[in-house]
Protein backbone atom coordinates (compact mmCIF):
# COMPACT_ATOMS: atom_id res chain seq x y z
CA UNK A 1 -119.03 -107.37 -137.42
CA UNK A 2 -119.84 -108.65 -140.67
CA UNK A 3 -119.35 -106.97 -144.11
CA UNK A 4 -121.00 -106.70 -147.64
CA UNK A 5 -120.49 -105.13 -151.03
CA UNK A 6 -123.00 -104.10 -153.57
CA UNK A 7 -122.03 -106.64 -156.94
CA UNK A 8 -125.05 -105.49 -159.15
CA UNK A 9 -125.85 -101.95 -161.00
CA UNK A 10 -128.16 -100.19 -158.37
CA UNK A 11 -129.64 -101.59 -155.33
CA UNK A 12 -132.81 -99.90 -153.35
CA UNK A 13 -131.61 -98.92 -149.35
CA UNK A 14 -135.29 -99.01 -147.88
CA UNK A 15 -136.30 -97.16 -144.35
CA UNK A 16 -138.23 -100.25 -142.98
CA UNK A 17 -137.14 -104.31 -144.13
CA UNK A 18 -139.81 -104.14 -146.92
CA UNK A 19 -140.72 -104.41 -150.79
CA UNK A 20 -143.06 -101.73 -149.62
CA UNK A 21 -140.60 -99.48 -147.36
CA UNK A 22 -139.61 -95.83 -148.34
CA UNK A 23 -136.78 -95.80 -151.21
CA UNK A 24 -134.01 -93.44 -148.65
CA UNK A 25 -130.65 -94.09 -150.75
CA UNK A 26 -129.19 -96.40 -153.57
CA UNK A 27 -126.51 -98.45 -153.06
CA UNK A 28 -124.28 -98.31 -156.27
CA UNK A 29 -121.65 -100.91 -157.72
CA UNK A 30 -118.98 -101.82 -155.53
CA UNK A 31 -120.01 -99.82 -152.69
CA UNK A 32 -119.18 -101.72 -149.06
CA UNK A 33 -120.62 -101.68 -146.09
CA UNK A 34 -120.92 -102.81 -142.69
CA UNK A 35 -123.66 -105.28 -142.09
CA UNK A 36 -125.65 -104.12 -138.60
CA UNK A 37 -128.52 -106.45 -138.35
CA UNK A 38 -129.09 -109.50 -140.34
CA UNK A 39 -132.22 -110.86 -140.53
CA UNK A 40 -134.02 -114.15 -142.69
CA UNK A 41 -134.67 -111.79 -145.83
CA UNK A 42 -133.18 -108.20 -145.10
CA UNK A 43 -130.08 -106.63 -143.71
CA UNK A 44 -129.47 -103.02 -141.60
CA UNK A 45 -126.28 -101.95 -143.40
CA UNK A 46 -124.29 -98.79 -142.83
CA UNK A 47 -122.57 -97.46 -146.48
CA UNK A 48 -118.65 -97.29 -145.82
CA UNK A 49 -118.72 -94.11 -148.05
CA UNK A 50 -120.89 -91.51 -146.01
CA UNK A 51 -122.26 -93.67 -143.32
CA UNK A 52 -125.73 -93.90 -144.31
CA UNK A 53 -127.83 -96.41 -142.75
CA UNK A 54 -131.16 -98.53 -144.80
CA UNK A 55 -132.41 -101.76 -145.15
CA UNK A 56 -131.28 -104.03 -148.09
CA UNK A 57 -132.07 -107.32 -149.49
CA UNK A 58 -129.70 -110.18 -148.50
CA UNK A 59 -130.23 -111.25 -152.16
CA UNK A 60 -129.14 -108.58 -153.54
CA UNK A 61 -125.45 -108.27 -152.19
CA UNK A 62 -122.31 -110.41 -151.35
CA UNK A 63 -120.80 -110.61 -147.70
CA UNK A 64 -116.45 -109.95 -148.35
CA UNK A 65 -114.34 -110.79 -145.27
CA UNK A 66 -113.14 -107.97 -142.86
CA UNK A 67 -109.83 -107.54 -144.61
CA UNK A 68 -111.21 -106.78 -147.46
CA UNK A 69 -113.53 -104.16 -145.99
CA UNK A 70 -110.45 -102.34 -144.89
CA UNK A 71 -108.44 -102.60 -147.45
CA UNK A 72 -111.49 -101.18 -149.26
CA UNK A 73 -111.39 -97.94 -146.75
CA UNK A 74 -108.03 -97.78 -147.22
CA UNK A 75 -107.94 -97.48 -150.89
CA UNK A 76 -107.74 -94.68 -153.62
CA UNK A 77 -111.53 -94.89 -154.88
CA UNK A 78 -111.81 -95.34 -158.63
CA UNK A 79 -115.01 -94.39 -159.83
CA UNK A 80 -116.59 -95.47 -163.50
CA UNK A 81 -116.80 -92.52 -165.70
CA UNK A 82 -119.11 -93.06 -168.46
CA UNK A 83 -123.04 -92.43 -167.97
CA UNK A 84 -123.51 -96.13 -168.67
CA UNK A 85 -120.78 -99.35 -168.50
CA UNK A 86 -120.77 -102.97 -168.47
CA UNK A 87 -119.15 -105.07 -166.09
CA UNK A 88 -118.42 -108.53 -167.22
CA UNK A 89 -119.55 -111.54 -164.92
CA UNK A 90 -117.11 -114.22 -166.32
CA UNK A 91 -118.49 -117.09 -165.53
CA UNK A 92 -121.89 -117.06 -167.10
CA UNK A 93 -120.40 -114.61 -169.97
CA UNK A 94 -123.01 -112.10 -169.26
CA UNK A 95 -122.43 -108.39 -168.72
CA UNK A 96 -124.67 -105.93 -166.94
CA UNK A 97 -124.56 -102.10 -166.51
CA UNK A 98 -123.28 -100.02 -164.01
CA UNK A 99 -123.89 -96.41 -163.67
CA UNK A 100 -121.14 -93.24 -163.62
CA UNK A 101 -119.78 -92.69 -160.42
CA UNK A 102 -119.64 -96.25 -158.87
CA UNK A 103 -116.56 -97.66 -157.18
CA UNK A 104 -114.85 -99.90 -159.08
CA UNK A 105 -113.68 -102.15 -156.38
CA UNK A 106 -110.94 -103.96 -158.82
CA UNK A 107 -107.20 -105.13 -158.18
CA UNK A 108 -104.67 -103.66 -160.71
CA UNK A 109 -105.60 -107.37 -163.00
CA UNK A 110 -108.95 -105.43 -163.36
CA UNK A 111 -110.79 -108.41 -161.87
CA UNK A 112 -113.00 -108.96 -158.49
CA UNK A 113 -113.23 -112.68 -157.43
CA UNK A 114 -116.27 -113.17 -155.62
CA UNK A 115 -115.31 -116.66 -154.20
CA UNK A 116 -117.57 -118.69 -157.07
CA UNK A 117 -116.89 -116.16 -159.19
CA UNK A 118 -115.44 -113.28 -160.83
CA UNK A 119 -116.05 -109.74 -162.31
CA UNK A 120 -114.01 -108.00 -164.39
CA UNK A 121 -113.87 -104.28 -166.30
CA UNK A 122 -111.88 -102.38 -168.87
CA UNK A 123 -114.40 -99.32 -169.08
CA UNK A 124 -113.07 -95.82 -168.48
CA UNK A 125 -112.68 -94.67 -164.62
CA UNK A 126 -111.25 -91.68 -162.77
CA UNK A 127 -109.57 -90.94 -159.25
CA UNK A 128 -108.01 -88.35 -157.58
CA UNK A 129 -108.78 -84.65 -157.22
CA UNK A 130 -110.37 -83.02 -160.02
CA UNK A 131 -110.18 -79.07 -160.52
CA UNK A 132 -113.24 -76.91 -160.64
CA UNK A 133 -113.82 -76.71 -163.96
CA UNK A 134 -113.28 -80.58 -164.80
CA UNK A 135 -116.44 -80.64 -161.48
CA UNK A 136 -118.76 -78.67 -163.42
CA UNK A 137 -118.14 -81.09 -166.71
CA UNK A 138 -119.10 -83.69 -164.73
CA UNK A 139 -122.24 -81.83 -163.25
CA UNK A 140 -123.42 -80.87 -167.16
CA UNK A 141 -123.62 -84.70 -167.54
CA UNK A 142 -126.44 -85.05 -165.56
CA UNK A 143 -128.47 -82.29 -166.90
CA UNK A 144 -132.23 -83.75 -167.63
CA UNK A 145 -131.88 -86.43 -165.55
CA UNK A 146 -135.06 -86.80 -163.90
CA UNK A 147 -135.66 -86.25 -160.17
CA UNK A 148 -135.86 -89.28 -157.88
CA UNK A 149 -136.11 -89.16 -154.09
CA UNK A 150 -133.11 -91.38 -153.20
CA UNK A 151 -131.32 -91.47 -156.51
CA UNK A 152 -127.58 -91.42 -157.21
CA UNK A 153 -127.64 -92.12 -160.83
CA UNK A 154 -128.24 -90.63 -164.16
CA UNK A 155 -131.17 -92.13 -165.10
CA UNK A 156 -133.01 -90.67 -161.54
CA UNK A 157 -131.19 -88.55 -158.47
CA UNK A 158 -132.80 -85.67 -156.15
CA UNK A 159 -130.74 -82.70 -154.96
CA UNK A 160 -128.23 -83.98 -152.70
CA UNK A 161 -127.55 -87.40 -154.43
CA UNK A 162 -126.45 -84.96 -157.26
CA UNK A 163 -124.15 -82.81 -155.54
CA UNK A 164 -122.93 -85.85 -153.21
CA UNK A 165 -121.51 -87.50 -156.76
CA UNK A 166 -120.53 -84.81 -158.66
CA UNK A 167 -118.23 -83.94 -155.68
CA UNK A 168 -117.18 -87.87 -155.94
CA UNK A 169 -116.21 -87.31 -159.52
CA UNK A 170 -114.41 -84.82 -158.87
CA UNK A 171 -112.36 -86.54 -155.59
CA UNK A 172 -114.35 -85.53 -152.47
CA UNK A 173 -116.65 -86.58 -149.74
CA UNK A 174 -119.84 -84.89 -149.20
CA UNK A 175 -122.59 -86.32 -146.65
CA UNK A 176 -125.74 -87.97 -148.12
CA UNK A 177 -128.09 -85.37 -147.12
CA UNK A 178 -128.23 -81.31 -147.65
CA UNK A 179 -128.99 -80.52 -143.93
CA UNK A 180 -125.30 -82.37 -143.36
CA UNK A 181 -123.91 -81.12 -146.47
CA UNK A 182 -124.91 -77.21 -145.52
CA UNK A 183 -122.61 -77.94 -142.41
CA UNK A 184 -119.60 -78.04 -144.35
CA UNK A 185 -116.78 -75.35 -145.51
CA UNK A 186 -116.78 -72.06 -145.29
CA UNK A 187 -120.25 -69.33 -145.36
CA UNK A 188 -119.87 -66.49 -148.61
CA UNK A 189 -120.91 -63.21 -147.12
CA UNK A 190 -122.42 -62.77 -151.25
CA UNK A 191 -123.72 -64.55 -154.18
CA UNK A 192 -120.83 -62.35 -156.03
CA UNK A 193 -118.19 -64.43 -154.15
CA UNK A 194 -119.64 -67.60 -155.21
CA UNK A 195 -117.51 -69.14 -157.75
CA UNK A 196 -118.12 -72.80 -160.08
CA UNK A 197 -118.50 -75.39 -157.48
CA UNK A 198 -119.51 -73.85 -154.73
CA UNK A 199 -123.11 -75.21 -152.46
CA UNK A 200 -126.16 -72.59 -152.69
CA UNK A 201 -128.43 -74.17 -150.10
CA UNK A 202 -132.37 -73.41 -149.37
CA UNK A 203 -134.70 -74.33 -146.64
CA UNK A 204 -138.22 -74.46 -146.35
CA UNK A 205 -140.99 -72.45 -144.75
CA UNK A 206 -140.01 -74.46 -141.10
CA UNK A 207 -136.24 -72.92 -141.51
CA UNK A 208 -135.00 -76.42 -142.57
CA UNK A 209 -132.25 -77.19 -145.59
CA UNK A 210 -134.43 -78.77 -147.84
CA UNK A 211 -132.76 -78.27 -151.13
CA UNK A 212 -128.86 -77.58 -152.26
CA UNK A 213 -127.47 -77.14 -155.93
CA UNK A 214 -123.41 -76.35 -157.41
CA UNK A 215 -123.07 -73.21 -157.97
CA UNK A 216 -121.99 -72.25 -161.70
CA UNK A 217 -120.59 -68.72 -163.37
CA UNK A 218 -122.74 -65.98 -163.88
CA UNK A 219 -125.08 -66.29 -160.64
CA UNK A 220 -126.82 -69.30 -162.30
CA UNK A 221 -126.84 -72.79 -160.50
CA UNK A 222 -127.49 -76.30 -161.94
CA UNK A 223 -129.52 -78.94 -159.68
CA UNK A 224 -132.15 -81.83 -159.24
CA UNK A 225 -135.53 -80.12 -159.04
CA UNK A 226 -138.24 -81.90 -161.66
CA UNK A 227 -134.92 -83.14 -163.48
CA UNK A 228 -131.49 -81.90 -163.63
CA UNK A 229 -131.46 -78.70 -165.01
CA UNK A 230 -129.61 -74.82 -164.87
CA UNK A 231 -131.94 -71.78 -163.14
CA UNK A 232 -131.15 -68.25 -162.24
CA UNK A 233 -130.25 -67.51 -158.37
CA UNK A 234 -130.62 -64.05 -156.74
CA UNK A 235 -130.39 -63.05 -153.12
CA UNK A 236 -134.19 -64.05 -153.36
CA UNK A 237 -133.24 -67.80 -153.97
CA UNK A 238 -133.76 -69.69 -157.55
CA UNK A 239 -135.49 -68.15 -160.44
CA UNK A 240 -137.56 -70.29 -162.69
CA UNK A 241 -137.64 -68.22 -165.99
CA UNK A 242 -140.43 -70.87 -167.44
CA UNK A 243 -142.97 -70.52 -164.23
CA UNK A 244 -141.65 -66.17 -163.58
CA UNK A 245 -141.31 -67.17 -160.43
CA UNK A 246 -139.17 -68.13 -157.59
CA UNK A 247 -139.10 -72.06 -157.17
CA UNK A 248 -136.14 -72.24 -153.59
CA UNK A 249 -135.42 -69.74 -150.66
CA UNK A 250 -131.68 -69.19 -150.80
CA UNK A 251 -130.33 -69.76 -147.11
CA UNK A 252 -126.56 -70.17 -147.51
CA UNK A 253 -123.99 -70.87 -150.16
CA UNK A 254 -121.03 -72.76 -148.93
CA UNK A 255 -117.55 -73.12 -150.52
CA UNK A 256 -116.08 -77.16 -149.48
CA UNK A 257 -113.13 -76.69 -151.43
């Protein structure tokens, strides 16, 4: 098996080995995975992190030897905290951004050598488990982002790319998707019992889980519909106040931790 890590800010995971091909995911900064299928110009990887499978471009990642790959698995992630950092390529003297939540895949010198070269950062990170309230600071940093099918970043995310990396930030795994998400933890009889933190999921007019959002006080709920913003939710599902009407069909909240 061979192995590869994401070394630049945000890289497209495509359905199909194609320029053209569906946008499913983004690979962030210093994510690994395993390398399925290489091709001439494209790669089938699987993401270490939630084992999501897409095409990438062998261009636009570094193969890293199987030890490291464990080690990597092994490891206490540390994820970058700030909306927007710069890593520092140290050879050419350049920096380039990186996005909050990526994995900062550095040694305790704070450098990554590459082989022919290195990367380093001094930027602010976190790690470890965070506590409810600390979750929901994190989720208020995302509010207006806009919405982008297969986005994991501030500057464009859709619903479960949101709650997948706020749940990062705050020390925990979530699946990529809301229909695998909405199998997790335990079912709340009552939007009463929800508390900060907690799932609300929604399906659509087939019965699938199409949409999911955190839950926040006072029966409202922030998440990625249009952009990143806070609605009311009733047993009904979410309530737009700005259309008067109801945008989501509430199927399920879900408490993970």
């Amino acid at each position: 098996m061979q192995y590869g890590i994401c070394c630049l800010s945000i890289v497209p995971l495509r359905a199909e080995a194609s320029d053209k091909a569906e946008m499913v995911n983004q690979v962030l900064f210093g994510e690994c995975f395993e390398i399925l299928e290489k091709g001439k110009k494209w790669s089938l990887v699987k993401l270490q992190h939630d084992g999501y499978q897409g095409w990438i471009d062998n261009k636009q990642y570094e193969a890293v030897a199987e030890s490291y790959f464990a080690a990597r698995v092994k490891a206490l992630p540390l994820c970058s905290l700030e909306l927007i950092d710069l890593v520092a390529h140290e050879k050419s003297g350049r920096y380039f951004p990186i996005l909050m939540g990526s994995y900062l895949p550095f040694p305790e010198n704070e450098r990554l050598d590459m082989g022919v070269y290195s990367l380093s950062f001094s930027g602010n990170y976190i790690s470890g488990k965070q506590n409810r309230a600390q979750m929901v600071e994190t989720a208020y940093q995302y509010l207006g982002s806009p919405y982008l099918w297969g986005g994991r970043t501030p500057l464009g995310i859709d619903c479960s790319g949101f709650t997948q990396m706020v749940y990062r930030l705050a020390g925990y795994a979530l699946p990529r998707d809301s229909g695998e998400q909405a199998q997790m933890g335990e079912t709340l009889s009552f939007i009463e019992e929800a508390e900060p933190g907690d799932l609300a999921f929604f399906d659509n007019e087939e019965g699938r889980i199409s949409h999911v959002g955190l839950m926040l006080n006072d029966n409202r709920i922030i998440h990625a519909s249009g952009e990143v913003r806070i609605d009311q939710l009733d047993q009904s599902g979410i309530f737009n106040a700005e259309q008067g009407i109801h945008t989501h069909h509430l199927r399920v909240i879900k408490r993970v931790i």
